[in-house]
Protein backbone atom coordinates (compact mmCIF):
# COMPACT_ATOMS: atom_id res chain seq x y z
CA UNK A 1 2.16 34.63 -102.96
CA UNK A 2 4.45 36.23 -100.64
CA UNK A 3 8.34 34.63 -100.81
CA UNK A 4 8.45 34.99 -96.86
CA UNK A 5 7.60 31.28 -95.50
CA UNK A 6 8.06 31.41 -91.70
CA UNK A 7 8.72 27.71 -91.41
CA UNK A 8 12.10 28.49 -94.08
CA UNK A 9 13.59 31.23 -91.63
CA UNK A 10 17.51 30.32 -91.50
CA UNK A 11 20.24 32.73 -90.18
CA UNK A 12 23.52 32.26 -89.05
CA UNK A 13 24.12 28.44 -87.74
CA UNK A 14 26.49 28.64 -84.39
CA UNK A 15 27.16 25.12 -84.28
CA UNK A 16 31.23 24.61 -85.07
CA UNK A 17 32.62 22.54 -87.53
CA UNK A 18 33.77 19.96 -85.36
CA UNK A 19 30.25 20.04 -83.58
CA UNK A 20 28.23 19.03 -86.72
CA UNK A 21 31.05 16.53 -87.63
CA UNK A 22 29.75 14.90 -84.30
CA UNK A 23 26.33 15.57 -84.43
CA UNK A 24 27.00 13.57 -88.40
CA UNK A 25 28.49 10.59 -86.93
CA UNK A 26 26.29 9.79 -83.84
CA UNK A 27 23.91 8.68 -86.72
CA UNK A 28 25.71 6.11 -88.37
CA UNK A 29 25.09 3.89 -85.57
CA UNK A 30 21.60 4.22 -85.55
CA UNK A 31 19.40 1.66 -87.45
CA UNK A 32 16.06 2.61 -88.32
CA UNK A 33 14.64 1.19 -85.10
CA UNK A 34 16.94 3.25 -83.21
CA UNK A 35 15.52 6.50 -85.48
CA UNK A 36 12.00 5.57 -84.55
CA UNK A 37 10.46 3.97 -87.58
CA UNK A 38 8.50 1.39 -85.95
CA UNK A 39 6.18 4.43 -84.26
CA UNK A 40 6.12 5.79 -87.25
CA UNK A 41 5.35 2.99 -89.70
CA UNK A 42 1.76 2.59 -87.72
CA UNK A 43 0.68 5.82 -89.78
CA UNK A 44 2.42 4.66 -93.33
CA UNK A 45 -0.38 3.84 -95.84
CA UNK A 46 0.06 1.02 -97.74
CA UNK A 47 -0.78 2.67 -101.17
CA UNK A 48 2.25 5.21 -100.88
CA UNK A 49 4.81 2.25 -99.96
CA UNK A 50 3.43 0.79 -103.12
CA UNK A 51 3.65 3.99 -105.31
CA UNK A 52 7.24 3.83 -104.55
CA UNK A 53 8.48 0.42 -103.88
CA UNK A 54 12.24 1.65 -104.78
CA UNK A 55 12.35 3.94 -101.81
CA UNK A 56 13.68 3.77 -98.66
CA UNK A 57 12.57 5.55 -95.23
CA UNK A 58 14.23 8.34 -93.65
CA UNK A 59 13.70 10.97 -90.97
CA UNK A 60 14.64 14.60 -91.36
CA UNK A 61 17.34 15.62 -88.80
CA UNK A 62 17.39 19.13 -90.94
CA UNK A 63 16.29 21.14 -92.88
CA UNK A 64 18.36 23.58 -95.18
CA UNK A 65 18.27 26.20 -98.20
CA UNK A 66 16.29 25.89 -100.96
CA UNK A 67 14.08 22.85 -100.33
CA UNK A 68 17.06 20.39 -99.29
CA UNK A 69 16.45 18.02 -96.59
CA UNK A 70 19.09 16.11 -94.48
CA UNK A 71 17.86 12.72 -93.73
CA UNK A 72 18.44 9.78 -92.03
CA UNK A 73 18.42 6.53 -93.70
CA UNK A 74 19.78 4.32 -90.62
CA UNK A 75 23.73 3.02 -90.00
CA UNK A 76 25.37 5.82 -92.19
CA UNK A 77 25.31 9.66 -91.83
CA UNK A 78 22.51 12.13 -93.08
CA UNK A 79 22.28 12.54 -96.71
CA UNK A 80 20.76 15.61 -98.30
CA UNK A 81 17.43 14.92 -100.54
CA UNK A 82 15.26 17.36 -102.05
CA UNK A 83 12.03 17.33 -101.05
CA UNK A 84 9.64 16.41 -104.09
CA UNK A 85 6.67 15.08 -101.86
CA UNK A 86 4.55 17.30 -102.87
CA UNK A 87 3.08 18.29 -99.21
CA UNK A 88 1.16 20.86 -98.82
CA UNK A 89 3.30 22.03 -95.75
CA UNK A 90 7.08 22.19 -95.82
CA UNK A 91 8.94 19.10 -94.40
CA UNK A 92 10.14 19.87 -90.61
CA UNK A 93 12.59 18.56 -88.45
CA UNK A 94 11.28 14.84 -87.06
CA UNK A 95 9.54 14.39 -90.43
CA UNK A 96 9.54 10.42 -92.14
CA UNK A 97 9.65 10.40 -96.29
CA UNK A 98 10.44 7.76 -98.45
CA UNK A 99 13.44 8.54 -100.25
CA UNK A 100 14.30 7.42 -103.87
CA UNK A 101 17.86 7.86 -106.29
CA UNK A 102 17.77 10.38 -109.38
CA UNK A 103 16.94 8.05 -112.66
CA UNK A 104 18.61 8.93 -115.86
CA UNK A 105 16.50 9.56 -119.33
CA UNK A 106 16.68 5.15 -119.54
CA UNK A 107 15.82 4.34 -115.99
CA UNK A 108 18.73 3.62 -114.38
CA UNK A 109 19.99 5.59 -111.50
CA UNK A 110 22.04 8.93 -111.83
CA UNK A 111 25.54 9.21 -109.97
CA UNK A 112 25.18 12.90 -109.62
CA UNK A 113 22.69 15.04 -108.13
CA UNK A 114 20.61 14.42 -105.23
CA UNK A 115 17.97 12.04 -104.19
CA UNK A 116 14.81 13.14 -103.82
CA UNK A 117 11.97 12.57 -101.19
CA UNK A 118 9.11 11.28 -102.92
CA UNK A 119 6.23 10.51 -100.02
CA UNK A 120 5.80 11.69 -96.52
CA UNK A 121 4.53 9.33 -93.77
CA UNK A 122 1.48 11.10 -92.72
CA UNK A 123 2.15 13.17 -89.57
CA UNK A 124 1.95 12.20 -85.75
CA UNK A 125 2.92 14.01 -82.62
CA UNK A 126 3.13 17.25 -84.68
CA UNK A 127 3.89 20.45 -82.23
CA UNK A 128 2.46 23.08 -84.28
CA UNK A 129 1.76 27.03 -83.46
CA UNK A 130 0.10 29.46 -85.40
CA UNK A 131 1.05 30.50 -88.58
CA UNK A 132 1.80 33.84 -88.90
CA UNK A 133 -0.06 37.02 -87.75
CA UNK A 134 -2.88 36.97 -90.35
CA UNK A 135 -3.39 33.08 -90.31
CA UNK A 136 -5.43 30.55 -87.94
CA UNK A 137 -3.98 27.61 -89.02
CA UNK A 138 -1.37 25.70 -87.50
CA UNK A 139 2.37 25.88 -88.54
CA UNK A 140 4.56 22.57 -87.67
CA UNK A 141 7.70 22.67 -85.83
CA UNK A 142 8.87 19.27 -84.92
CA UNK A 143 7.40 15.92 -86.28
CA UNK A 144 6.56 12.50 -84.70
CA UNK A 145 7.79 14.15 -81.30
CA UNK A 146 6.61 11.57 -78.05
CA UNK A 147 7.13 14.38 -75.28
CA UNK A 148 7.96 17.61 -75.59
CA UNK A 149 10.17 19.30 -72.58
CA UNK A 150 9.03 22.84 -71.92
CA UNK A 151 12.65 24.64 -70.53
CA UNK A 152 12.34 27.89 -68.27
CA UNK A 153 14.94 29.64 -66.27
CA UNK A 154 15.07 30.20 -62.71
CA UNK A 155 17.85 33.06 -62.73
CA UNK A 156 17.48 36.41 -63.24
CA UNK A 157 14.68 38.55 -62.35
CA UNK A 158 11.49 37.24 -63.78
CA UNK A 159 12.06 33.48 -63.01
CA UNK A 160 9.76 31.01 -64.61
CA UNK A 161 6.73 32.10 -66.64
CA UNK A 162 3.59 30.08 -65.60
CA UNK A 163 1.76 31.51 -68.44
CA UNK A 164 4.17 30.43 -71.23
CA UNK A 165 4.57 27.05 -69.54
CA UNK A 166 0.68 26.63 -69.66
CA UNK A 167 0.81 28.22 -73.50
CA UNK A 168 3.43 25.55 -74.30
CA UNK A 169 2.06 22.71 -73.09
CA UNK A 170 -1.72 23.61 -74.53
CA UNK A 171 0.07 23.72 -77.98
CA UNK A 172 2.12 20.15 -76.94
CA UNK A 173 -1.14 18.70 -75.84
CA UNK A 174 -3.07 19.58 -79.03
CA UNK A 175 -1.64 16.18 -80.84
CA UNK A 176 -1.25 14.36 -77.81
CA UNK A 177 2.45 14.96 -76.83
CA UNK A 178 3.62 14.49 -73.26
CA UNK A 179 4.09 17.37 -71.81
CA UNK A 180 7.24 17.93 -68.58
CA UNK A 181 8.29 21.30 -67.70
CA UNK A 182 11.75 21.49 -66.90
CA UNK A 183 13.51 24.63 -64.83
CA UNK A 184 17.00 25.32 -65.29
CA UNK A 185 19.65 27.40 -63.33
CA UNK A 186 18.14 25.75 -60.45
CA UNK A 187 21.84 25.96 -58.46
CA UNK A 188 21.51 30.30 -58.71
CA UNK A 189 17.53 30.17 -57.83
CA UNK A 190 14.48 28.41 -55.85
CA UNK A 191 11.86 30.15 -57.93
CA UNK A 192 8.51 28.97 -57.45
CA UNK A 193 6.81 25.89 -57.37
CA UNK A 194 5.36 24.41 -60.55
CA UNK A 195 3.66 20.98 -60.28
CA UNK A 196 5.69 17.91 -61.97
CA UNK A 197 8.40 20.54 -63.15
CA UNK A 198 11.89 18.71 -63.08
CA UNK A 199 14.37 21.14 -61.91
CA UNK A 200 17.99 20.81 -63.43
CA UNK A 201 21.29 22.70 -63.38
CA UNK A 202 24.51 22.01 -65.72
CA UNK A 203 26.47 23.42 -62.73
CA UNK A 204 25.74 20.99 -60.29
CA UNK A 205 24.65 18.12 -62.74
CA UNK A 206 20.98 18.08 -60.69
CA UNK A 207 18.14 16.74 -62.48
CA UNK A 208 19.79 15.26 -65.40
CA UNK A 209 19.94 11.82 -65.21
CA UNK A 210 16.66 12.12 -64.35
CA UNK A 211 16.00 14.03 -67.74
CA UNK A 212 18.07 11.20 -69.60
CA UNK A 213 16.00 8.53 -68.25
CA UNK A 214 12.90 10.22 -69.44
CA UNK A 215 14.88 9.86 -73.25
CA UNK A 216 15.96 6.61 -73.15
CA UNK A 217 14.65 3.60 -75.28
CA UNK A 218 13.97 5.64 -78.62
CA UNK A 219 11.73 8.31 -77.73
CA UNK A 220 11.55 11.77 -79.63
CA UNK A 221 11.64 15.10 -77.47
CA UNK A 222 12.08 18.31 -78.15
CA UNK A 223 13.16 21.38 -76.33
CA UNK A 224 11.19 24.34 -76.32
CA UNK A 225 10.93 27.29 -74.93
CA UNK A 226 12.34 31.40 -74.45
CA UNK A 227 15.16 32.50 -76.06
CA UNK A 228 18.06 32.33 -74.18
CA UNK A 229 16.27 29.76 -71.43
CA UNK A 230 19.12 26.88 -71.28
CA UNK A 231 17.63 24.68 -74.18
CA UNK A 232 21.16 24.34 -75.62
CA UNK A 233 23.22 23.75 -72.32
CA UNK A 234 20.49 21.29 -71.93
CA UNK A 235 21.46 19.48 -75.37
CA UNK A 236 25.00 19.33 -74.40
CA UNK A 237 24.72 18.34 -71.05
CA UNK A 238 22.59 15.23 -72.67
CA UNK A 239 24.30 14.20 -75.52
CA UNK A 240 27.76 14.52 -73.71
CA UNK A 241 29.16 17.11 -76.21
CA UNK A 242 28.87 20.40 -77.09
CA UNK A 243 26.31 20.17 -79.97
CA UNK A 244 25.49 23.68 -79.48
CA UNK A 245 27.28 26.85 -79.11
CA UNK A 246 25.81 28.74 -76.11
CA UNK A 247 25.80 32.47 -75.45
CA UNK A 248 26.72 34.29 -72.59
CA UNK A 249 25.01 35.49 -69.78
CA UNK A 250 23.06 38.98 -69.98
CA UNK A 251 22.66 41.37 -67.09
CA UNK A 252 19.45 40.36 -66.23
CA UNK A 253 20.76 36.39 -65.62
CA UNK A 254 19.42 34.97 -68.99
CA UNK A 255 21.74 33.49 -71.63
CA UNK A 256 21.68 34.65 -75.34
CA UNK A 257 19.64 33.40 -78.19
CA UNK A 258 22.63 30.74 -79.93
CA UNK A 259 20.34 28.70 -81.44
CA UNK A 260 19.23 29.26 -85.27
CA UNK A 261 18.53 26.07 -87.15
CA UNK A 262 16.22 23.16 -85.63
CA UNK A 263 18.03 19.91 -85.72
CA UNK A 264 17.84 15.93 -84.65
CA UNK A 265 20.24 14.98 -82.14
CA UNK A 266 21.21 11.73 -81.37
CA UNK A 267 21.89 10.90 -77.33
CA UNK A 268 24.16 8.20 -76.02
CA UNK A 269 21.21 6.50 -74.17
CA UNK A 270 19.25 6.19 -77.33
CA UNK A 271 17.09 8.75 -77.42
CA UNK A 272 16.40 12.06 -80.11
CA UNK A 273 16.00 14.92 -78.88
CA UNK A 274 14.70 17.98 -81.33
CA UNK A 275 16.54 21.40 -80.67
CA UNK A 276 14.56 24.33 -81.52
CA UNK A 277 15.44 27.94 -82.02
CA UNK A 278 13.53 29.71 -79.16
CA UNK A 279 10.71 31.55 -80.41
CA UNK A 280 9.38 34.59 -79.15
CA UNK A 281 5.87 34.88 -80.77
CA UNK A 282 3.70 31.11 -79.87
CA UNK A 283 0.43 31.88 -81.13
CA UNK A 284 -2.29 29.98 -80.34
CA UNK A 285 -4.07 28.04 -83.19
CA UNK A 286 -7.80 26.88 -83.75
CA UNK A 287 -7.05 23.41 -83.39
CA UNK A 288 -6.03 23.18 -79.94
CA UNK A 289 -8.88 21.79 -77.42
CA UNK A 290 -9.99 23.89 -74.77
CA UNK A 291 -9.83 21.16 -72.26
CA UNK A 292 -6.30 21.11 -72.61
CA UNK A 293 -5.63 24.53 -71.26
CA UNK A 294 -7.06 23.62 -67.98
CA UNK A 295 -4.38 23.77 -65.15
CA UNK A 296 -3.92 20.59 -63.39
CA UNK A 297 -4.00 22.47 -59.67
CA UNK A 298 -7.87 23.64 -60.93
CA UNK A 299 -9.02 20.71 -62.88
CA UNK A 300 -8.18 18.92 -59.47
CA UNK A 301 -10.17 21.44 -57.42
CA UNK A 302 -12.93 21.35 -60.19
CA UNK A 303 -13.88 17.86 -58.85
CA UNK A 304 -15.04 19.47 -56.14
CA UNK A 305 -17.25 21.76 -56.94
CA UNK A 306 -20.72 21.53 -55.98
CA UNK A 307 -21.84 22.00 -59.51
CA UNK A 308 -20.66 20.18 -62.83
CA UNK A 309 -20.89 22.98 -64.31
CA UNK A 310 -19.30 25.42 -62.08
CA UNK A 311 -17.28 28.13 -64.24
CA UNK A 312 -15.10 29.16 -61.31
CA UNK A 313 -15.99 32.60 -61.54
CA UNK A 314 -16.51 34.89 -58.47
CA UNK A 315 -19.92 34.61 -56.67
CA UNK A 316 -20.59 31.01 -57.97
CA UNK A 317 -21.78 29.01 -55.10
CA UNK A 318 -20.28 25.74 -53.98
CA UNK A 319 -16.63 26.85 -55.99
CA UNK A 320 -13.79 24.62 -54.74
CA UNK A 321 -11.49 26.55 -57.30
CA UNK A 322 -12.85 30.33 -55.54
CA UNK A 323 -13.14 28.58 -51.95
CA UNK A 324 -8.76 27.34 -52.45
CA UNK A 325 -8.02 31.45 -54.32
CA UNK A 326 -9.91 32.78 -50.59
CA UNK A 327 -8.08 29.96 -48.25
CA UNK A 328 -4.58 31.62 -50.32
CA UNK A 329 -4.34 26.98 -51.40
CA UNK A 330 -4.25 28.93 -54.90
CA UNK A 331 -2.75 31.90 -56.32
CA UNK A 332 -5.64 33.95 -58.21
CA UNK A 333 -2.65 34.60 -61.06
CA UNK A 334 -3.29 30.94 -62.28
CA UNK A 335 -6.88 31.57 -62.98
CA UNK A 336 -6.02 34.66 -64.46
CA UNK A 337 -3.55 33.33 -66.76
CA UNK A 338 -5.72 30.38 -67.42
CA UNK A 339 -8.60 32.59 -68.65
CA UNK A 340 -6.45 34.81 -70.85
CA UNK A 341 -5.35 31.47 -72.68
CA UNK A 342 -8.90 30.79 -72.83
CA UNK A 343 -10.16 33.86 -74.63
CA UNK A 344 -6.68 34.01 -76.97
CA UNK A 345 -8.25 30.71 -78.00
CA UNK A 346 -11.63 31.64 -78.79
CA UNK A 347 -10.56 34.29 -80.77
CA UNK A 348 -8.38 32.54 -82.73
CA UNK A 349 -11.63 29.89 -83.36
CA UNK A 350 -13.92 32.56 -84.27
CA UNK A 351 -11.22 33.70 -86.56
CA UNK A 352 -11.63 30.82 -88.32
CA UNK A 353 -15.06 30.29 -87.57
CA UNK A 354 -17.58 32.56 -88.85
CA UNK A 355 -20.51 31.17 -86.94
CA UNK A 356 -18.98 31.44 -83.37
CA UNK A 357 -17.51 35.10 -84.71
CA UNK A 358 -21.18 35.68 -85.28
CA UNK A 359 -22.46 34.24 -81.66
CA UNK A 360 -19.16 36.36 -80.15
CA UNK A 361 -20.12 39.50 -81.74
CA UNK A 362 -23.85 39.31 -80.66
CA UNK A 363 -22.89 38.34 -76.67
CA UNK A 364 -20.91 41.68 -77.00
CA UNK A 365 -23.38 43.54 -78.65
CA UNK A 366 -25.92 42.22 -75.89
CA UNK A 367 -23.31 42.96 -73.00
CA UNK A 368 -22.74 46.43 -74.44
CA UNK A 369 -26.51 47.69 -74.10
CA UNK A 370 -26.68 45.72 -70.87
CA UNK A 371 -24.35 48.35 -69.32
CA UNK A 372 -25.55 51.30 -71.16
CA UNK A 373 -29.25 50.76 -70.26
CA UNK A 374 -27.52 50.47 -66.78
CA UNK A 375 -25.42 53.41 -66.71
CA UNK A 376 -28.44 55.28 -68.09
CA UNK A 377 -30.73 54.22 -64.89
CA UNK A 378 -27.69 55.03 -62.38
CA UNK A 379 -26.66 52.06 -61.53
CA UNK A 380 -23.15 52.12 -63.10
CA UNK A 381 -21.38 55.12 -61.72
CA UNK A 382 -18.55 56.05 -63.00
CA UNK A 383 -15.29 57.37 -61.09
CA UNK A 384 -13.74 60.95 -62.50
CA UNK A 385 -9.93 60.17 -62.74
């Protein structure tokens, strides 16, 4: 087995000393309510509370070297546990275990060393990508998250990224997350519409009480999105403080990549808020639903379509979707990048699949004599360059 575990990747942490002395103490306020326990309990099986009717419940706010977990137990600050659950995944940020003291050789409880983690509450609300290069199945990032807040720029040159904002919310939607897309640096840039995004600027303060309203009364979010997008100006500007270091600004508008470790913050209005280290590579996984890919502007112009089902292709008659892409109601790049999220996906299910990597490779096969039975009769002509 390879030592390289992709979900165990830590570099150097930017956050100061006096920032994680904050980021400490904003938990020992917090009960277990406040962490989010009662969402969580819903999914605890009875049977592990009884195999360990010593512990106590926490939720990971970190995790660090060598298997040790900082966890919140509620009203005191994070305590570092080894994990000894036994999961077959590693623990991530936003995870619940049940947490029990070291016991000496007679069965009384050690002063020294660290507690250990003996259960995980089974997962909910689990943002997940793929693992890997060579693997289909899904690697966690944040735990028993209730929306997740997908953060593009406006500045700079490129603007926001409809096809990452539709990647990131497929993967979101997989486990039933809410999904709001959030555009920064609005004070510098316009940038183009996206439905239901929330645009926000530090500058200006636009858009963020909003945002903090959307946090309030317990819930989980997490930040995601490109390296260098404003996810950590974001956390500050929430939590009041500067929980993050942030990087300056490149030529081309963007900030630097600051962020290295994923960590639970705690926000004045009550809320936790997962900070992630922006990732460049989001592979799609097997287990996300096809359904969810489907962009809102076309699933409401699908309704319309004379046929059920219509597959919004050129040609097909009665097309609301092709009928709104020829009236210029709808830019023929959202199909596009709809489409290419739609074959990523069936790769990556054939991949794990053998039966539809079977049915794929015979509709090629099929396609491929189709043309060269037609190029042989002269109906395919093709253009010397």
């Amino acid at each position: 087995m390879s030592s390289h575990d992709p979900s165990r990747i830590h570099v150097r942490d930017t956050t100061t000393d006096d920032a994680r002395t904050e980021w400490a103490r904003a938990f020992t306020t917090l009960d277990l309510a406040a962490l989010g326990w009662p969402r969580a309990i819903r999914h605890l099986p009875a049977e592990l509370l009884a195999d360990h009717p010593d512990a106590r419940p926490g939720r990971v706010v970190r995790v660090d070297r060598g298997g040790l977990l900082l966890v919140a137990t509620g009203n005191t600050a994070p305590i570092r546990v080894r994990d000894r659950t036994g999961a077959a995944s590693p623990a991530v940020v936003g995870d619940w275990v049940l947490v029990e003291a070291q016991l000496d050789p007679t069965g009384g409880a050690t002063t020294g060393g660290y507690p250990f983690a003996r259960g995980r509450v089974p997962r909910a609300g689990v943002l997940a990508r793929r693992d890997g290069a060579r693997s289909t199945s899904p690697q966690a990032l944040a735990a028993h998250v209730d929306l997740v807040l997908v953060v593009e720029a406006l500045s700079g040159r490129r603007g926001a990224n409809a096809g990452r904002i539709a990647r990131l919310a497929a993967l979101a939607a997989a486990d039933g997350i809410e999904v709001r897309v959030v555009l920064t640096h609005a004070d510098e840039a316009e940038g183009p519409h996206v439905e239901g995004a929330l645009r926000t600027s530090i500058v200006d303060g636009r858009g963020l009480d909003e945002l903090a309203e959307l946090l309030a009364g317990g819930a989980t979010a997490t930040l995601v999105g490109a390296s260098g997008a404003g996810k950590s100006s974001l956390a500050n500007a929430l939590a009041g403080r500067d929980v993050r270091a942030t990087g300056a600004r490149r030529a081309s508008g963007f900030g630097r990549h600051t962020t290295s470790t994923s960590q639970l913050l705690a926000l004045p209005g009550g809320g936790l808020l997962v900070d992630t280290p922006g990732v460049r590579l989001l592979g799609m996984h097997a287990d996300v639903d096809a359904a969810d890919l489907l962009p809102t502007d076309i699933a409401a112009l699908a309704l319309a379509c004379r046929f059920r089902d219509c597959q919004h292709g050129d040609g097909h008659v009665g097309c609301a979707v092709q009928a709104a892409i020829e009236s210029g109601a709808l830019a023929p790049e959202v199909v596009t990048g709809w489409r290419k999220l739609e074959r990523e996906l069936l790769r990556e299910q054939a991949r794990a699949d053998h039966r539809l990597r079977r049915e794929l490779h015979q509709e090629q096969h099929a396609v491929t004599r189709s043309v060269t039975k037609a190029r042989r009769r002269g109906e395919i002509v093709e253009r010397r360059r």
